[in-house]
PDB file of N, CA and C in Angstrom:
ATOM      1  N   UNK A   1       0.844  -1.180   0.000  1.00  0.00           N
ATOM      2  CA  UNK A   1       0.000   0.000   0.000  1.00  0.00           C
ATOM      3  C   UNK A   1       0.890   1.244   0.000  1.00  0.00           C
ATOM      4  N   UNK A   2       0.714   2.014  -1.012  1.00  0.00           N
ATOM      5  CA  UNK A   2       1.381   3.491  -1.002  1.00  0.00           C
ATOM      6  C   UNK A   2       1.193   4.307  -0.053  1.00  0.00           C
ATOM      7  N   UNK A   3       1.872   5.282   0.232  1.00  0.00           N
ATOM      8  CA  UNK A   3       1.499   6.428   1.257  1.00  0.00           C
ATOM      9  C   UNK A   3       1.292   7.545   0.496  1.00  0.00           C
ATOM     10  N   UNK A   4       0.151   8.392   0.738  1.00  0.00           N
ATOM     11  CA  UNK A   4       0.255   9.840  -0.077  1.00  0.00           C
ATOM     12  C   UNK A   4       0.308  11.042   0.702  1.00  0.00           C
ATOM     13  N   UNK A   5       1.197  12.309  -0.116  1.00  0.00           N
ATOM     14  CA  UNK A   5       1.774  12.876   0.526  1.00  0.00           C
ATOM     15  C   UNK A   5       0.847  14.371  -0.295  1.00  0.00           C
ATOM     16  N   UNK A   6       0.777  15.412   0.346  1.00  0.00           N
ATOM     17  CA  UNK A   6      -0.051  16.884  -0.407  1.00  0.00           C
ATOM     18  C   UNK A   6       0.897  18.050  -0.372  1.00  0.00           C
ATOM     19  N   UNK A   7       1.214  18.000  -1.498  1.00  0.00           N
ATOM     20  CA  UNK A   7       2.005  19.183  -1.723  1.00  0.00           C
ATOM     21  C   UNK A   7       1.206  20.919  -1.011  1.00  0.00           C
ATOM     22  N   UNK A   8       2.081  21.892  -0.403  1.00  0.00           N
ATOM     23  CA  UNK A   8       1.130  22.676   0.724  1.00  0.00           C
ATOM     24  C   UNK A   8      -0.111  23.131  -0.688  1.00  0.00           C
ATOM     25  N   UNK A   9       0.500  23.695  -2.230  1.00  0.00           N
ATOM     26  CA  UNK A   9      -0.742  23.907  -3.263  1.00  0.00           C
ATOM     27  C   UNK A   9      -1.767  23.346  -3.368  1.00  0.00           C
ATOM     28  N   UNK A  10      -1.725  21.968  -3.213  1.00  0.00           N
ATOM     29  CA  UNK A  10      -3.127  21.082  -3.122  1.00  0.00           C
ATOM     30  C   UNK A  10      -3.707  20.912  -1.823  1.00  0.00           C
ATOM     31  N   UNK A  11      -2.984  21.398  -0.650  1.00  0.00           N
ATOM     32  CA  UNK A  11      -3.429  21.703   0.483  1.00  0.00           C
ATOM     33  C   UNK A  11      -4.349  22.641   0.826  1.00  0.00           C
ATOM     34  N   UNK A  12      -3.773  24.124  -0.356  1.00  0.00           N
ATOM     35  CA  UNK A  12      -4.389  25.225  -0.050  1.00  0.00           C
ATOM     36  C   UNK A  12      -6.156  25.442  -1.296  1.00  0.00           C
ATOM     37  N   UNK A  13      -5.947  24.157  -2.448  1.00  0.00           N
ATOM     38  CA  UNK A  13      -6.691  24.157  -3.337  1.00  0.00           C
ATOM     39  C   UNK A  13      -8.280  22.913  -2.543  1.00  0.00           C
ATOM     40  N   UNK A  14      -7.336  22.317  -1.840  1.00  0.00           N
ATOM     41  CA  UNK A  14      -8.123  21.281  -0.801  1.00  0.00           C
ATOM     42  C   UNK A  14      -9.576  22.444  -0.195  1.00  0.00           C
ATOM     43  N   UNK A  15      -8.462  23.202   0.900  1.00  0.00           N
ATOM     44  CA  UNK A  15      -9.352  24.522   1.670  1.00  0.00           C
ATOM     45  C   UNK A  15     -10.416  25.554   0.959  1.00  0.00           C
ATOM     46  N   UNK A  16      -9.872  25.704  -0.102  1.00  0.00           N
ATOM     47  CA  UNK A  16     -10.347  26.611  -1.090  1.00  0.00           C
ATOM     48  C   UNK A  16     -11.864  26.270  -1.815  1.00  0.00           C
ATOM     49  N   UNK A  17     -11.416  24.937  -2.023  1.00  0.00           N
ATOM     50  CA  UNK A  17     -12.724  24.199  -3.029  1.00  0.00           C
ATOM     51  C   UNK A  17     -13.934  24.042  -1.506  1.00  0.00           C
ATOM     52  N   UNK A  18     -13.348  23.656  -0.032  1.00  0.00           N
ATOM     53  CA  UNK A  18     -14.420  23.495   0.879  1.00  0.00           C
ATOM     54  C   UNK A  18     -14.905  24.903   1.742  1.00  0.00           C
ATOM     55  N   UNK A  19     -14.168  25.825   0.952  1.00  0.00           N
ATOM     56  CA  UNK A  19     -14.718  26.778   1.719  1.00  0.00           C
ATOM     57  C   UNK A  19     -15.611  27.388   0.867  1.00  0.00           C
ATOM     58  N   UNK A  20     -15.235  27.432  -0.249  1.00  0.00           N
ATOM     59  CA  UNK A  20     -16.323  27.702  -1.446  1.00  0.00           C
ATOM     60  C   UNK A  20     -17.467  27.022  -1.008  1.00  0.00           C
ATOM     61  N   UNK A  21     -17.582  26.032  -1.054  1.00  0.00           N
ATOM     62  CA  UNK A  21     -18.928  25.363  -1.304  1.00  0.00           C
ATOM     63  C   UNK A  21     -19.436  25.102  -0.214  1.00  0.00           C
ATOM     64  N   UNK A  22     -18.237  25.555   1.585  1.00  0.00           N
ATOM     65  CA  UNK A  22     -19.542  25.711   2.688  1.00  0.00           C
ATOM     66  C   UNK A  22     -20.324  26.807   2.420  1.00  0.00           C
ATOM     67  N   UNK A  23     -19.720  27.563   1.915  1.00  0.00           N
ATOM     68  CA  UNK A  23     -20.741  29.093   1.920  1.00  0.00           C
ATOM     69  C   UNK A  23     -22.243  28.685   1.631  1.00  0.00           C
ATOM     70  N   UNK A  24     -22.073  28.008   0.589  1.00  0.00           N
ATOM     71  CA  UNK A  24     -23.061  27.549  -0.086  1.00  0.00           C
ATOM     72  C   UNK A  24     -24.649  26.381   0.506  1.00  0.00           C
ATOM     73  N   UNK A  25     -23.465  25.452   0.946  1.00  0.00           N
ATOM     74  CA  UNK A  25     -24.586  24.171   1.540  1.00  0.00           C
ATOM     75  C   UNK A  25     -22.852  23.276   2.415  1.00  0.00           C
ATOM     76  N   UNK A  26     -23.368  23.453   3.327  1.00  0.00           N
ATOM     77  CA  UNK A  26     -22.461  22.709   4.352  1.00  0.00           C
ATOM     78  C   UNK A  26     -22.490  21.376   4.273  1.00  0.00           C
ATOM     79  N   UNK A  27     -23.451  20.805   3.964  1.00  0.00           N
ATOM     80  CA  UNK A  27     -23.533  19.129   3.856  1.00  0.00           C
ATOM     81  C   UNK A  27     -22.863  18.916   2.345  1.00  0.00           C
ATOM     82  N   UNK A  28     -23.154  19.714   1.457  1.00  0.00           N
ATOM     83  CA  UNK A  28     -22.357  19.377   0.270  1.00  0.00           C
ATOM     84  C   UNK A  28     -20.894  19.785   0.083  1.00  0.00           C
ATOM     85  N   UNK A  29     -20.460  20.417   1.017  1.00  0.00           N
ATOM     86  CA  UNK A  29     -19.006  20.631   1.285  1.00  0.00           C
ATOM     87  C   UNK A  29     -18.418  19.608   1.814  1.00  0.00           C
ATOM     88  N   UNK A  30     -19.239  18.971   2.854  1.00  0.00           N
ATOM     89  CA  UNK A  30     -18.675  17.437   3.779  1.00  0.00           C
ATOM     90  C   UNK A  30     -18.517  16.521   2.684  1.00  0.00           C
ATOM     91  N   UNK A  31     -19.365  16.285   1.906  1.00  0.00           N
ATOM     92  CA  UNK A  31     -19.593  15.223   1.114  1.00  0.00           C
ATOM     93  C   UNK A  31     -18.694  15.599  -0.100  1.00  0.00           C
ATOM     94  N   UNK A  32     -18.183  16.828  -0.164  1.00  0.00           N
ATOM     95  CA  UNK A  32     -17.271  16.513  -1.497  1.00  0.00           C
ATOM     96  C   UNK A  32     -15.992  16.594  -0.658  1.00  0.00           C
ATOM     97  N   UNK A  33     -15.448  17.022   0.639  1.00  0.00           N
ATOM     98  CA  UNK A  33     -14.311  16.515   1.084  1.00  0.00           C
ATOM     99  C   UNK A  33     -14.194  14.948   1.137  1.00  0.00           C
ATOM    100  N   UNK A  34     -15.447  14.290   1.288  1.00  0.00           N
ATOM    101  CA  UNK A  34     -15.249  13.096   1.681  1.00  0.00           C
ATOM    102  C   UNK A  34     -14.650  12.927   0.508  1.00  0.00           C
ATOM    103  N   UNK A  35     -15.335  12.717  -1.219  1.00  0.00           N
ATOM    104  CA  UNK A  35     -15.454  12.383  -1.861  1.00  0.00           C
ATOM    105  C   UNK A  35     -13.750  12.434  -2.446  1.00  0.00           C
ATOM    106  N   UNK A  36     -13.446  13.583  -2.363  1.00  0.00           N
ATOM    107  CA  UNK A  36     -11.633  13.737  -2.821  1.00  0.00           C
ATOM    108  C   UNK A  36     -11.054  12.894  -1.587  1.00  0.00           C
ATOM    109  N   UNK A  37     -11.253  12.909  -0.164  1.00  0.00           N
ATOM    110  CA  UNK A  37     -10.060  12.150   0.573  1.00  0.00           C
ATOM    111  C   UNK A  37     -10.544  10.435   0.024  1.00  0.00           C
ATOM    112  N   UNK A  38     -11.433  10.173  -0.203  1.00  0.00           N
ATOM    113  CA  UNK A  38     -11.868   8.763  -1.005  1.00  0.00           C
ATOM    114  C   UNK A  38     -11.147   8.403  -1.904  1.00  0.00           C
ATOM    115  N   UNK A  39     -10.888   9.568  -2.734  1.00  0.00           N
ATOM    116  CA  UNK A  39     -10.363   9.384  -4.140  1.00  0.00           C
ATOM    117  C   UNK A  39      -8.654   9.032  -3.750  1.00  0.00           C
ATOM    118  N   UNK A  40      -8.611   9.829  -2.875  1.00  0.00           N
ATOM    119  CA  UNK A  40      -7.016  10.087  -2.368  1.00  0.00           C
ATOM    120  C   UNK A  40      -6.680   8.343  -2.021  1.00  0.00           C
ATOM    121  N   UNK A  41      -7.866   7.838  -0.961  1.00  0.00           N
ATOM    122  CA  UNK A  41      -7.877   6.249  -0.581  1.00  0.00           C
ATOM    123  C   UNK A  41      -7.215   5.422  -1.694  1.00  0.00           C
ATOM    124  N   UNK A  42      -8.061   6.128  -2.531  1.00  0.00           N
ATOM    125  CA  UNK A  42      -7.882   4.509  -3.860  1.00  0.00           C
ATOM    126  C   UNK A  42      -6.275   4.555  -4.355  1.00  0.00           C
ATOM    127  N   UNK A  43      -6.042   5.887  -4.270  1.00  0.00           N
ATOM    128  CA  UNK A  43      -4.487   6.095  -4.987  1.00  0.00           C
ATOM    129  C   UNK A  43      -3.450   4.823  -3.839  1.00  0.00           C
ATOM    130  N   UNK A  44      -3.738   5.219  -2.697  1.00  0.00           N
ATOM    131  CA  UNK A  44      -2.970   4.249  -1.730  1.00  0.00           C
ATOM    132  C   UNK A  44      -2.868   2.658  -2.434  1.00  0.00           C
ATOM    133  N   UNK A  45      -4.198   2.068  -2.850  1.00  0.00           N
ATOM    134  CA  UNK A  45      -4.210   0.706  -3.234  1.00  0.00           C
ATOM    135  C   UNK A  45      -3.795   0.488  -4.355  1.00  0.00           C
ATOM    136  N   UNK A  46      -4.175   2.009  -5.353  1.00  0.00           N
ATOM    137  CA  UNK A  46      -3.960   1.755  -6.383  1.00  0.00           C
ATOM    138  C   UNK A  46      -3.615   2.802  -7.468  1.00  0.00           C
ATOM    139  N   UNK A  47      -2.012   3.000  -7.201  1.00  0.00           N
ATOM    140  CA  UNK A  47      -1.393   4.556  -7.507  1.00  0.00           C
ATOM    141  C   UNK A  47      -1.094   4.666  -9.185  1.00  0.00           C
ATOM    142  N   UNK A  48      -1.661   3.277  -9.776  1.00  0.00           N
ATOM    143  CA  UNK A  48      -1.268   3.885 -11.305  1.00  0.00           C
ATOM    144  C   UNK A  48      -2.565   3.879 -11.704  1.00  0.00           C
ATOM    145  N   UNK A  49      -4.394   4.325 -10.912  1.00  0.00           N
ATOM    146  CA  UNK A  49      -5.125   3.977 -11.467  1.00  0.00           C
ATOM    147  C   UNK A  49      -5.890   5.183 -12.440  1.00  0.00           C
ATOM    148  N   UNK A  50      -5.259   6.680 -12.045  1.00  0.00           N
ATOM    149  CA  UNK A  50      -5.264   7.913 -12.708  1.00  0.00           C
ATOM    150  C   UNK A  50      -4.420   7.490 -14.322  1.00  0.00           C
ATOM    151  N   UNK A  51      -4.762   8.864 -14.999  1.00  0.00           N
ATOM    152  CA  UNK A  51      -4.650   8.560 -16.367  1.00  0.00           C
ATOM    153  C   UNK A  51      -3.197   9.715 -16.405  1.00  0.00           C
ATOM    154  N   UNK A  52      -2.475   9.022 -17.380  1.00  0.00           N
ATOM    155  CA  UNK A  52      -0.948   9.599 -17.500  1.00  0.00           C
ATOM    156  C   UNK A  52      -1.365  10.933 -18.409  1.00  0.00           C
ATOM    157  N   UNK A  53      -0.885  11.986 -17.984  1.00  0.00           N
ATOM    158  CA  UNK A  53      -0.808  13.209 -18.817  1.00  0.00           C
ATOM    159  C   UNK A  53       0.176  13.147 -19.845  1.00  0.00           C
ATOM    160  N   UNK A  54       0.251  13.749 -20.850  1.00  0.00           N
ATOM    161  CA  UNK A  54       0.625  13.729 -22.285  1.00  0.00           C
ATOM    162  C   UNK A  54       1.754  14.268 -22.543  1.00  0.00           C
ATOM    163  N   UNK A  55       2.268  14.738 -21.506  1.00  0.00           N
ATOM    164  CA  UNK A  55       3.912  15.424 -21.186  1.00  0.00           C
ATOM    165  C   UNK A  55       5.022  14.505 -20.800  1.00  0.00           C
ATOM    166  N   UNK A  56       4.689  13.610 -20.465  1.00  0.00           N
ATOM    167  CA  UNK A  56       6.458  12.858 -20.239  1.00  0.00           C
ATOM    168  C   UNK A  56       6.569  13.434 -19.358  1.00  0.00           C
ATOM    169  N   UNK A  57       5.956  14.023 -17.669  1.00  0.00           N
ATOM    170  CA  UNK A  57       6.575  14.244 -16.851  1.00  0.00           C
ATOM    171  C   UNK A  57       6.569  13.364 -15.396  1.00  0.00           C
ATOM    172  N   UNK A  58       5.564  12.764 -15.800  1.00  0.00           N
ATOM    173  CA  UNK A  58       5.247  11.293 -14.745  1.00  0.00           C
ATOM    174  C   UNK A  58       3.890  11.625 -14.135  1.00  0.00           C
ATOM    175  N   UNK A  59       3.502  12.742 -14.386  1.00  0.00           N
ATOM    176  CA  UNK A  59       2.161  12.765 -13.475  1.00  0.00           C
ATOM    177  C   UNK A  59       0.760  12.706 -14.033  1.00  0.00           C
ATOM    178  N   UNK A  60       0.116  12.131 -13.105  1.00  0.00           N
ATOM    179  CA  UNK A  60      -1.199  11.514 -13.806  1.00  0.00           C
ATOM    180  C   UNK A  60      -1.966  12.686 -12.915  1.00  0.00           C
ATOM    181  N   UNK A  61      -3.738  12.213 -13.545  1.00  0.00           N
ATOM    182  CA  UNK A  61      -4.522  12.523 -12.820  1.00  0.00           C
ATOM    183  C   UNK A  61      -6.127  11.650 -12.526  1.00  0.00           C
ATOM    184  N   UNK A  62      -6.190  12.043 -11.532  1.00  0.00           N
ATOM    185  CA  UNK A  62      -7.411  11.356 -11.187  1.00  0.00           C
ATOM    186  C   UNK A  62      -8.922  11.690 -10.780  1.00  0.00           C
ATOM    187  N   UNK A  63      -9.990  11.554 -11.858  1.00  0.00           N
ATOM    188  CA  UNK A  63     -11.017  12.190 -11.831  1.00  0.00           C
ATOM    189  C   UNK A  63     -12.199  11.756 -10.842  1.00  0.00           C
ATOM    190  N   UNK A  64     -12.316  12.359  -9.277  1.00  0.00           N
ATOM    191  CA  UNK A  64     -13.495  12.043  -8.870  1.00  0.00           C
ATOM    192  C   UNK A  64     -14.545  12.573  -9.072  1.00  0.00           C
ATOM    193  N   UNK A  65     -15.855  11.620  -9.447  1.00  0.00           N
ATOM    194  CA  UNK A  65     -17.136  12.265  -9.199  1.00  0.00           C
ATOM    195  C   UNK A  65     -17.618  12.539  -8.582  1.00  0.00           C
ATOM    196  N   UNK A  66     -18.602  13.844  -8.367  1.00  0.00           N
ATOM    197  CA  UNK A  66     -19.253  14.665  -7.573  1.00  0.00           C
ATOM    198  C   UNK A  66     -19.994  15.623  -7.973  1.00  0.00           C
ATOM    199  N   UNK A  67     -21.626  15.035  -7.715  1.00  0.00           N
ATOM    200  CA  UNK A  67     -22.820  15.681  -8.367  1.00  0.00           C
ATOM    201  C   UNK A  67     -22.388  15.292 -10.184  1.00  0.00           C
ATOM    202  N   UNK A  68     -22.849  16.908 -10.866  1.00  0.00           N
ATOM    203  CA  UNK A  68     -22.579  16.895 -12.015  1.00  0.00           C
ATOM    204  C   UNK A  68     -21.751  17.035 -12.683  1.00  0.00           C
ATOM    205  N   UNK A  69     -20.688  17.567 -11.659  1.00  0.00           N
ATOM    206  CA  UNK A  69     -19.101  18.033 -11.765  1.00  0.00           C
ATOM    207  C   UNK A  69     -18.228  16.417 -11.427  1.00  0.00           C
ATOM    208  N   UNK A  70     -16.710  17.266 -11.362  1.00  0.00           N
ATOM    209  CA  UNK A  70     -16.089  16.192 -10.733  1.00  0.00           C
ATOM    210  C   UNK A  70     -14.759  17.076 -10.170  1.00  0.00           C
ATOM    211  N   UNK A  71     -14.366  16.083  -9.155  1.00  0.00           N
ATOM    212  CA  UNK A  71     -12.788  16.523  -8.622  1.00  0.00           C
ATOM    213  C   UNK A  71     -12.106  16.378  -9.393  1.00  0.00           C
ATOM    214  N   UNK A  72     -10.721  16.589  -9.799  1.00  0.00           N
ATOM    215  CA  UNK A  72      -9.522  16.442 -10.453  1.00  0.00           C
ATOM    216  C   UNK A  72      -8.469  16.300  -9.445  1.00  0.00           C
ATOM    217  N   UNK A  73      -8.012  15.381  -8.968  1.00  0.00           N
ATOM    218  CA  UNK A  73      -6.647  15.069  -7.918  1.00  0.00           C
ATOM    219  C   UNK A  73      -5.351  14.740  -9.285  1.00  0.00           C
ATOM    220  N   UNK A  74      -4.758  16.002  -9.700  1.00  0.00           N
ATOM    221  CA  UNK A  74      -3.474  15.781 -10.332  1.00  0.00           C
ATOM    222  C   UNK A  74      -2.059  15.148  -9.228  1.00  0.00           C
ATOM    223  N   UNK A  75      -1.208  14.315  -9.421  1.00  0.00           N
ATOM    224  CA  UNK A  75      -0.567  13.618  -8.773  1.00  0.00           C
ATOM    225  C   UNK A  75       0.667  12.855  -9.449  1.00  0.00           C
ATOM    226  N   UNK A  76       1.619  12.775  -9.030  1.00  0.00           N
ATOM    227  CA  UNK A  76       2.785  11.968  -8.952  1.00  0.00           C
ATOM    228  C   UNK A  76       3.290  10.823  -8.294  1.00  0.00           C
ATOM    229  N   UNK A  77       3.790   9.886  -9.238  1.00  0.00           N
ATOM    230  CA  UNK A  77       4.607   8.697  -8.034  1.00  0.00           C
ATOM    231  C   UNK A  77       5.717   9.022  -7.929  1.00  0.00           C
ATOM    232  N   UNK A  78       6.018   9.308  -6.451  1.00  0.00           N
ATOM    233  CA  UNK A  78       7.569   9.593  -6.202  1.00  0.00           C
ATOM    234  C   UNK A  78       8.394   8.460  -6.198  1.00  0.00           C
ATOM    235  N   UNK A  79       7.869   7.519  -5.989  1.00  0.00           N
ATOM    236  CA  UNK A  79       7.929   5.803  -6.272  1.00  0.00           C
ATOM    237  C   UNK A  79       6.854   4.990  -5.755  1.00  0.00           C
ATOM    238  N   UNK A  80       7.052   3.637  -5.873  1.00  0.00           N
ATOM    239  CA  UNK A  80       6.070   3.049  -6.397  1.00  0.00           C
ATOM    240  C   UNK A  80       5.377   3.179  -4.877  1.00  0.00           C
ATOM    241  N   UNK A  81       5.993   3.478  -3.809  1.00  0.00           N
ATOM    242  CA  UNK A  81       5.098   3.155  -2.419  1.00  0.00           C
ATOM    243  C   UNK A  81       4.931   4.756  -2.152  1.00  0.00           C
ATOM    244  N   UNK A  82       4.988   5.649  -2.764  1.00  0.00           N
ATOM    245  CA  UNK A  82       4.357   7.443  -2.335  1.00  0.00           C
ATOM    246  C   UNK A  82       4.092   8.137  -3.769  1.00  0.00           C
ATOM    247  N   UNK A  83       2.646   8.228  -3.253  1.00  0.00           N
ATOM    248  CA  UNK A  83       1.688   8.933  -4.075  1.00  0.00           C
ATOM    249  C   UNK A  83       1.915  10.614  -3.512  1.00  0.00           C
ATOM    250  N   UNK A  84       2.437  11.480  -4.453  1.00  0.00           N
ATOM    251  CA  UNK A  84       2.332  13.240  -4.284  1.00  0.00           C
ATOM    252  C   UNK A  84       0.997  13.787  -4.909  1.00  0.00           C
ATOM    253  N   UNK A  85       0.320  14.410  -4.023  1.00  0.00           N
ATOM    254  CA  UNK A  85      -0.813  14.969  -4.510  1.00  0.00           C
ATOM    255  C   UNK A  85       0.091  16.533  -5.027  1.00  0.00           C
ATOM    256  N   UNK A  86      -0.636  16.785  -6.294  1.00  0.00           N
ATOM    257  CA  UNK A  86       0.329  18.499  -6.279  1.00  0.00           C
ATOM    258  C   UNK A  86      -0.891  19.032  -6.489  1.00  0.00           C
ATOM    259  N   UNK A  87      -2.126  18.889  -6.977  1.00  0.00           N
ATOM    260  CA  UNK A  87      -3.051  19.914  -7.239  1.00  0.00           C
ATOM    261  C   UNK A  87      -4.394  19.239  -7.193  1.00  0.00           C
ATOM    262  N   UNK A  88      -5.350  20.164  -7.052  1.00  0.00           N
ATOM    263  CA  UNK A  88      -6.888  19.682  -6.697  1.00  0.00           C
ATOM    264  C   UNK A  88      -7.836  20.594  -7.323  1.00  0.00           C
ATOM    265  N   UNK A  89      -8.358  20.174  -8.302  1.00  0.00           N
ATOM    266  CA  UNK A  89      -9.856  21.564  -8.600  1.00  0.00           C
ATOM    267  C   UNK A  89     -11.004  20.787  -9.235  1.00  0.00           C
ATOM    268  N   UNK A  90     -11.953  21.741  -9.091  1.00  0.00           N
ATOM    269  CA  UNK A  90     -13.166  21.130  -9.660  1.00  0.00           C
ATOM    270  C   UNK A  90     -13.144  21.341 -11.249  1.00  0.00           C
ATOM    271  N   UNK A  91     -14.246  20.895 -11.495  1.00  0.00           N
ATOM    272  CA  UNK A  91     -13.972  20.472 -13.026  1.00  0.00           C
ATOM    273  C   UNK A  91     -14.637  21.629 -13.963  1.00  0.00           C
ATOM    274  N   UNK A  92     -15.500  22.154 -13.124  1.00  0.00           N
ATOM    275  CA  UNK A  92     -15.928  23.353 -13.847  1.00  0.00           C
ATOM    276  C   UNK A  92     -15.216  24.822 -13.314  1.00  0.00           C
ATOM    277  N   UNK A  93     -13.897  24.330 -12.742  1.00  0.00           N
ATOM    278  CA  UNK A  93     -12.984  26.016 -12.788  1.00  0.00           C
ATOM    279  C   UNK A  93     -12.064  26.263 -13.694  1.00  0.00           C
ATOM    280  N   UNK A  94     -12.057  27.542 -14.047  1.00  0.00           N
ATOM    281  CA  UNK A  94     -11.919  28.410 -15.277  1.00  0.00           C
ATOM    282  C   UNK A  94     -10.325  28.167 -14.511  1.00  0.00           C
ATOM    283  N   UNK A  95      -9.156  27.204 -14.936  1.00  0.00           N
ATOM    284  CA  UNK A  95      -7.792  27.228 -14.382  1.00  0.00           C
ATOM    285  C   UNK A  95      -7.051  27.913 -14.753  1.00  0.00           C
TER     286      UNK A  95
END
């Protein structure tokens, strides 16, 4: 089982996306933190299961669903047992 690690950017994109959307509806803020640290879960069991980006730089990404949108957990294997989270956004932000 891998260990994953959050770069402080996907830390601060983590906060960002749940503070947005407590404003909004607090239960749907819980439920989409859950939904990305879930996503984060699967990388542990299963760190090549994101799709390789088109650059040759090693990092994939991994699309969770949520509602009509979805998360995006972009990420790196630093090797085969540590998963780097570097970035987090929803799928409908203007990046």
């Amino acid at each position: 089982m891998a260990s994953v690690k959050w770069l402080p950017e996907a830390i601060a994109d983590f906060e960002r996306l749940y503070i947005f959307l407590e404003g909004k509806d607090t239960d749907a803020a819980a439920r989409a933190a859950s939904a990305i640290l879930d996503g984060t879960a699967v990388l542990k069991t299963s760190p090549r299961i994101g799709k390789p980006m088109p650059d040759d730089t090693g990092r994939r990404e991994l699309i969770v669903s949520f509602g009509a949108g979805a998360y995006i957990l972009r990420y790196m294997l630093q090797d085969e047992k540590t998963v780097i989270i570097i970035r987090v956004w929803h799928s409908r932000e203007n990046r």
